[in-house]
N, C-alpha and C. Protein backbone atom coordinates (compact mmCIF):
# COMPACT_ATOMS: atom_id res chain seq x y z
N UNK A 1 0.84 -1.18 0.00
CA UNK A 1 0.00 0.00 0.00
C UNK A 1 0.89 1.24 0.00
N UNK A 2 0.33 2.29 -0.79
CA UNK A 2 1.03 3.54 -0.99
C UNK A 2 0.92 4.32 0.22
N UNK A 3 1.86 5.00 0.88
CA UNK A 3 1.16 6.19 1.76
C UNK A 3 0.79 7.30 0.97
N UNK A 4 -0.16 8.31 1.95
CA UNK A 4 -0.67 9.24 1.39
C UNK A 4 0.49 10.38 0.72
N UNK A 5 1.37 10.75 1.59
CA UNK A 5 2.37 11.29 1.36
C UNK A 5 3.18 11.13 -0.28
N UNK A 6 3.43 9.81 -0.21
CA UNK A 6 4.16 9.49 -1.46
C UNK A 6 2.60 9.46 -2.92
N UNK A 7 1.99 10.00 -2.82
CA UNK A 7 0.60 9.38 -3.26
C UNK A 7 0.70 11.27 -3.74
N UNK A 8 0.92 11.84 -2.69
CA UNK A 8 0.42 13.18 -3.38
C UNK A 8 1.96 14.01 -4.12
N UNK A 9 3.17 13.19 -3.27
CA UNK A 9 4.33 13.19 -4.31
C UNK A 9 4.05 13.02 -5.96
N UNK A 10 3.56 12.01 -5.82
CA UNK A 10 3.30 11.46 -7.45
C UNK A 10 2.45 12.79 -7.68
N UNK A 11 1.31 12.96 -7.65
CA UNK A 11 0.58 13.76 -8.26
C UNK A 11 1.31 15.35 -8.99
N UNK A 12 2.50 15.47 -7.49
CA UNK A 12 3.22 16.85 -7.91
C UNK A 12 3.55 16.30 -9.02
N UNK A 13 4.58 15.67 -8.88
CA UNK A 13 5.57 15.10 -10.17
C UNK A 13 5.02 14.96 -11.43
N UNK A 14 3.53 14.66 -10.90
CA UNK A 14 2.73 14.93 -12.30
C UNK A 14 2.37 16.06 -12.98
N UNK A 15 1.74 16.89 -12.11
CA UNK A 15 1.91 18.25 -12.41
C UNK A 15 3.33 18.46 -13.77
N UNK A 16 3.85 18.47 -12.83
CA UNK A 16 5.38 19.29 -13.39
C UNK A 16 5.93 18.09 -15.03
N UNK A 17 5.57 16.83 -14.98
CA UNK A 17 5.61 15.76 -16.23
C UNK A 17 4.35 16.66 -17.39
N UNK A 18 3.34 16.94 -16.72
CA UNK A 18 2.07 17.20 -17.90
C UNK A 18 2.64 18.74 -18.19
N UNK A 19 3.31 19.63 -17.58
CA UNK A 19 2.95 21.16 -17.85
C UNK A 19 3.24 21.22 -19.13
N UNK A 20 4.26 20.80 -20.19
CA UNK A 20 3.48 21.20 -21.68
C UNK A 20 1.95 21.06 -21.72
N UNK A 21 1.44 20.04 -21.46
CA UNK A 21 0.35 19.82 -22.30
C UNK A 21 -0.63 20.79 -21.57
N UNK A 22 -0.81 21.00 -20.19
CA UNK A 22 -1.28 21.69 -19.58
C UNK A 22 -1.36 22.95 -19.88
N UNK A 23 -0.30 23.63 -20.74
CA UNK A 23 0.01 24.98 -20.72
C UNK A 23 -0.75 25.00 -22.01
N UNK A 24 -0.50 23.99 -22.43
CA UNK A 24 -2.01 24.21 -24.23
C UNK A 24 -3.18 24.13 -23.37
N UNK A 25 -3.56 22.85 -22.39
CA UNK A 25 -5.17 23.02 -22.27
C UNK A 25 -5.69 23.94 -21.53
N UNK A 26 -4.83 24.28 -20.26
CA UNK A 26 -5.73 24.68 -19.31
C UNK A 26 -4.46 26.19 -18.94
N UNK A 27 -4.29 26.98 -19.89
CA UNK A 27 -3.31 28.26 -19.44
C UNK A 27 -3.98 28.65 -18.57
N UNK A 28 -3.31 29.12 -17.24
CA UNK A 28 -4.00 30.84 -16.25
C UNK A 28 -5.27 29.72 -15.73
N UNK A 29 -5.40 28.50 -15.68
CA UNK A 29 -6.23 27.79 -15.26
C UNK A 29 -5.81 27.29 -13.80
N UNK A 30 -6.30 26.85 -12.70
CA UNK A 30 -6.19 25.99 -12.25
C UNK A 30 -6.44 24.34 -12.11
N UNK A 31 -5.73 23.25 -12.21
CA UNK A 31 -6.24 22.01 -12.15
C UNK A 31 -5.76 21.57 -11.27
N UNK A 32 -6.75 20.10 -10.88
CA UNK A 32 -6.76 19.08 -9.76
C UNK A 32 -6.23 18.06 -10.06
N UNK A 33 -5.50 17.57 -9.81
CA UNK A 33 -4.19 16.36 -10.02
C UNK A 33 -4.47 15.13 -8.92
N UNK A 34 -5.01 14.19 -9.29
CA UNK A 34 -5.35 13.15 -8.69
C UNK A 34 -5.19 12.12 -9.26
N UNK A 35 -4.29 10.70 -8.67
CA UNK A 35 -4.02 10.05 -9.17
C UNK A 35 -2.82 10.03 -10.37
N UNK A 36 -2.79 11.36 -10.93
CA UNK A 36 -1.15 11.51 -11.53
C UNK A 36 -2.18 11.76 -12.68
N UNK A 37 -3.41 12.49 -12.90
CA UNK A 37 -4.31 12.64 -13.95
C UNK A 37 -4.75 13.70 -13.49
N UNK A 38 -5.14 14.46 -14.69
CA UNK A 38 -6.57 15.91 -13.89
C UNK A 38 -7.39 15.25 -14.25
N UNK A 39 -8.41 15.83 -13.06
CA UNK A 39 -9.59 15.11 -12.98
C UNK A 39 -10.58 16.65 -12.75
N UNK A 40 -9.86 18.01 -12.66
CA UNK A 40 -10.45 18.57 -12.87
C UNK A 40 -10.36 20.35 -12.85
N UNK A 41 -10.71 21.37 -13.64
CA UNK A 41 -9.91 22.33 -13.95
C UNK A 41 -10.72 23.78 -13.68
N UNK A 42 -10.62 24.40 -13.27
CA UNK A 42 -11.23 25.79 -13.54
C UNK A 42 -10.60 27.25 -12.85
N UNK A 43 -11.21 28.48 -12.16
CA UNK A 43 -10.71 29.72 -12.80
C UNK A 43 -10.38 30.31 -11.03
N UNK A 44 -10.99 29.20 -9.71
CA UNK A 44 -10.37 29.93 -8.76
C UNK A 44 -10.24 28.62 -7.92
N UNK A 45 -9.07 28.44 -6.68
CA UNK A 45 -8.74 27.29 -6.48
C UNK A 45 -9.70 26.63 -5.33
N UNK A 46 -10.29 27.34 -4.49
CA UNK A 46 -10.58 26.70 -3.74
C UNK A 46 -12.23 26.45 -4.18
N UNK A 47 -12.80 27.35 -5.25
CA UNK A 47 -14.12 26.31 -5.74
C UNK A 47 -13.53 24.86 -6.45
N UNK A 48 -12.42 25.21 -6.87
CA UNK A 48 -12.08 23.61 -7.35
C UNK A 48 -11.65 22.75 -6.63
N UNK A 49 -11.50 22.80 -5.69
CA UNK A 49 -11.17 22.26 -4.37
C UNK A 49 -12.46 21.49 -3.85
N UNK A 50 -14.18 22.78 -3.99
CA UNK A 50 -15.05 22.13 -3.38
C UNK A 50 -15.42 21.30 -4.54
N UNK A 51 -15.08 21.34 -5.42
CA UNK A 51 -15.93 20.12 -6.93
C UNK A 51 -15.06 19.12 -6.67
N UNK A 52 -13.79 19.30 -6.28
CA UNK A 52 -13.65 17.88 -6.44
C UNK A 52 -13.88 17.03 -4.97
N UNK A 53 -14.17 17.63 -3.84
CA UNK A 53 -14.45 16.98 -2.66
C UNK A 53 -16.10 16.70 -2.69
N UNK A 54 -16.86 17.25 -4.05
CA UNK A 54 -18.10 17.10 -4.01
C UNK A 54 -18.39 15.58 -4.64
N UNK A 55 -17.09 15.60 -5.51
CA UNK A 55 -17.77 14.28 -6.56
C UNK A 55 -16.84 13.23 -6.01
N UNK A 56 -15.39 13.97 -5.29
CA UNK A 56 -14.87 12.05 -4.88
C UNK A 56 -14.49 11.82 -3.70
N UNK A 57 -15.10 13.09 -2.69
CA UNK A 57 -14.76 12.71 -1.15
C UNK A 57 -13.59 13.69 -0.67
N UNK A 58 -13.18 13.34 0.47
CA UNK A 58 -12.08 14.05 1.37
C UNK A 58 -10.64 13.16 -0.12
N UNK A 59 -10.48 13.42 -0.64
CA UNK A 59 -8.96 12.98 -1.31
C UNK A 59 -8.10 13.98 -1.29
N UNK A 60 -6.73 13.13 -0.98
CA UNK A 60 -5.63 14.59 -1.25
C UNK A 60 -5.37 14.96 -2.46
N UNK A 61 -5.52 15.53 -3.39
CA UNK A 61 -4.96 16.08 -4.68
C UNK A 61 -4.17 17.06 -4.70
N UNK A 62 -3.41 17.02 -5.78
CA UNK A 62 -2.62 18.67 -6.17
C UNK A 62 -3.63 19.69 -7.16
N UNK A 63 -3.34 20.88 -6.44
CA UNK A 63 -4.46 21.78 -6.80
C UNK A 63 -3.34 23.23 -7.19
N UNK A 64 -2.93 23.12 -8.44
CA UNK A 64 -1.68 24.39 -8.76
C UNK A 64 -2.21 24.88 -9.89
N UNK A 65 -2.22 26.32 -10.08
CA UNK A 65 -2.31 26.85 -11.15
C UNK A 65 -1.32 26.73 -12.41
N UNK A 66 -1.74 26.78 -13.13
CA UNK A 66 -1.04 26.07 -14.60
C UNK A 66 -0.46 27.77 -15.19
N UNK A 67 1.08 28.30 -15.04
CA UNK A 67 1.55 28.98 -15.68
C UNK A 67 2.77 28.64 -15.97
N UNK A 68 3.13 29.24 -17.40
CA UNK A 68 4.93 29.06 -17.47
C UNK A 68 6.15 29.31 -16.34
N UNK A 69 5.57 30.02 -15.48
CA UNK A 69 6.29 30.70 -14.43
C UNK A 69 6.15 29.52 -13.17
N UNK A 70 6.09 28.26 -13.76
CA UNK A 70 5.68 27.39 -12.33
C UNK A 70 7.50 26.89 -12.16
N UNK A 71 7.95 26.64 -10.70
CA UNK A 71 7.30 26.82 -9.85
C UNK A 71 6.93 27.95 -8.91
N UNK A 72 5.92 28.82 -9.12
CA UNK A 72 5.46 29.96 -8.14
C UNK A 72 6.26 30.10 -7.37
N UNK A 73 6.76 31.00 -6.80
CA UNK A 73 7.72 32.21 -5.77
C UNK A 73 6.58 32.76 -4.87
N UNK A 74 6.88 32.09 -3.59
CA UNK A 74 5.67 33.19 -2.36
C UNK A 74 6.75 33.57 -1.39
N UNK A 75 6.29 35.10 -1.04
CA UNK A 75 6.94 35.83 -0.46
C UNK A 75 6.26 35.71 0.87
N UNK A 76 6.92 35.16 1.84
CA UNK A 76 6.52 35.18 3.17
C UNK A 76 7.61 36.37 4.13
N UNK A 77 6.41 37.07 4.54
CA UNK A 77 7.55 38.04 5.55
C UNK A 77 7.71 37.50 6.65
N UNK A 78 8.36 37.92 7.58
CA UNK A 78 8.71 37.76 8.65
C UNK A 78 9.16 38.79 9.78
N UNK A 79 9.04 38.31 10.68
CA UNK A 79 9.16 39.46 11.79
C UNK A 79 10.19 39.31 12.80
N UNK A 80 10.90 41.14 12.89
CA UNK A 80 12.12 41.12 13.37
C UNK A 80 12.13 40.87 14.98
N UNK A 81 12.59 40.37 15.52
CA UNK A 81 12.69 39.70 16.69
C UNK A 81 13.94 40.52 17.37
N UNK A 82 13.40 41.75 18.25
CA UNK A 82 14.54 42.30 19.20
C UNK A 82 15.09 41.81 20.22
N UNK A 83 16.44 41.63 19.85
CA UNK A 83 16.71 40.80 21.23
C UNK A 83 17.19 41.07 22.25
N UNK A 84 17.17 42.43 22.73
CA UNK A 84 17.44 43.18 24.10
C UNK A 84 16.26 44.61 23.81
N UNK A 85 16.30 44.68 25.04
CA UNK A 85 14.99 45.72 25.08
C UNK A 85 15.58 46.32 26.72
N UNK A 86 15.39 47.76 26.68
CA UNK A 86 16.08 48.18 28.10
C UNK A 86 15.18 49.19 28.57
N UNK A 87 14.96 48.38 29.68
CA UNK A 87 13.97 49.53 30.44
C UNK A 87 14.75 50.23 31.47
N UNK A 88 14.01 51.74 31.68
CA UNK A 88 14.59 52.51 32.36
C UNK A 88 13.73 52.12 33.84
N UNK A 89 14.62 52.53 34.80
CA UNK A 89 13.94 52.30 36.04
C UNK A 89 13.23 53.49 36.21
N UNK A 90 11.46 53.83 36.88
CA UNK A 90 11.15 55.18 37.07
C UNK A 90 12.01 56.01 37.67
């Protein structure tokens, strides 16, 4: 038996194996990658998220938008952490 983990590995890997063909069908699209197949595609991610938990249950899939620019760059900030702070006595 597969774990889930290695299960949604595959699916990335799929992603990134299909993006020619992807970039003809589904440009500026988002699709659902299940099983190492789309199973299903449209224009914002988390309604595609609820179609596909409507028609095949709680499953893990890959859910990435389809651009030439994959793999996506997210900018996470972060916060500066002072590490002495001096208080005056009254």
């Amino acid at each position: 038996m597969v774990k889930k983990n290695n299960l949604f590995e595959r699916d990335v890997s799929a992603f990134i194996r299909l993006m020619p063909q992807l970039l003809k069908n589904y440009p500026d699209k988002y699709v659902a990658i299940y099983q190492e197949k789309v199973i299903a595609s449209g224009d914002e991610k988390m309604s595609l998220l609820r179609q596909v938990r409507e028609e095949l249950g709680q499953v893990t899939c890959y859910i990435e938008k389809v651009t030439p620019e994959y793999p996506q760059t997210a900018r996470i900030p972060s916060m500066r952490i002072i590490s002495s702070i001096s208080i005056s006595p009254l």
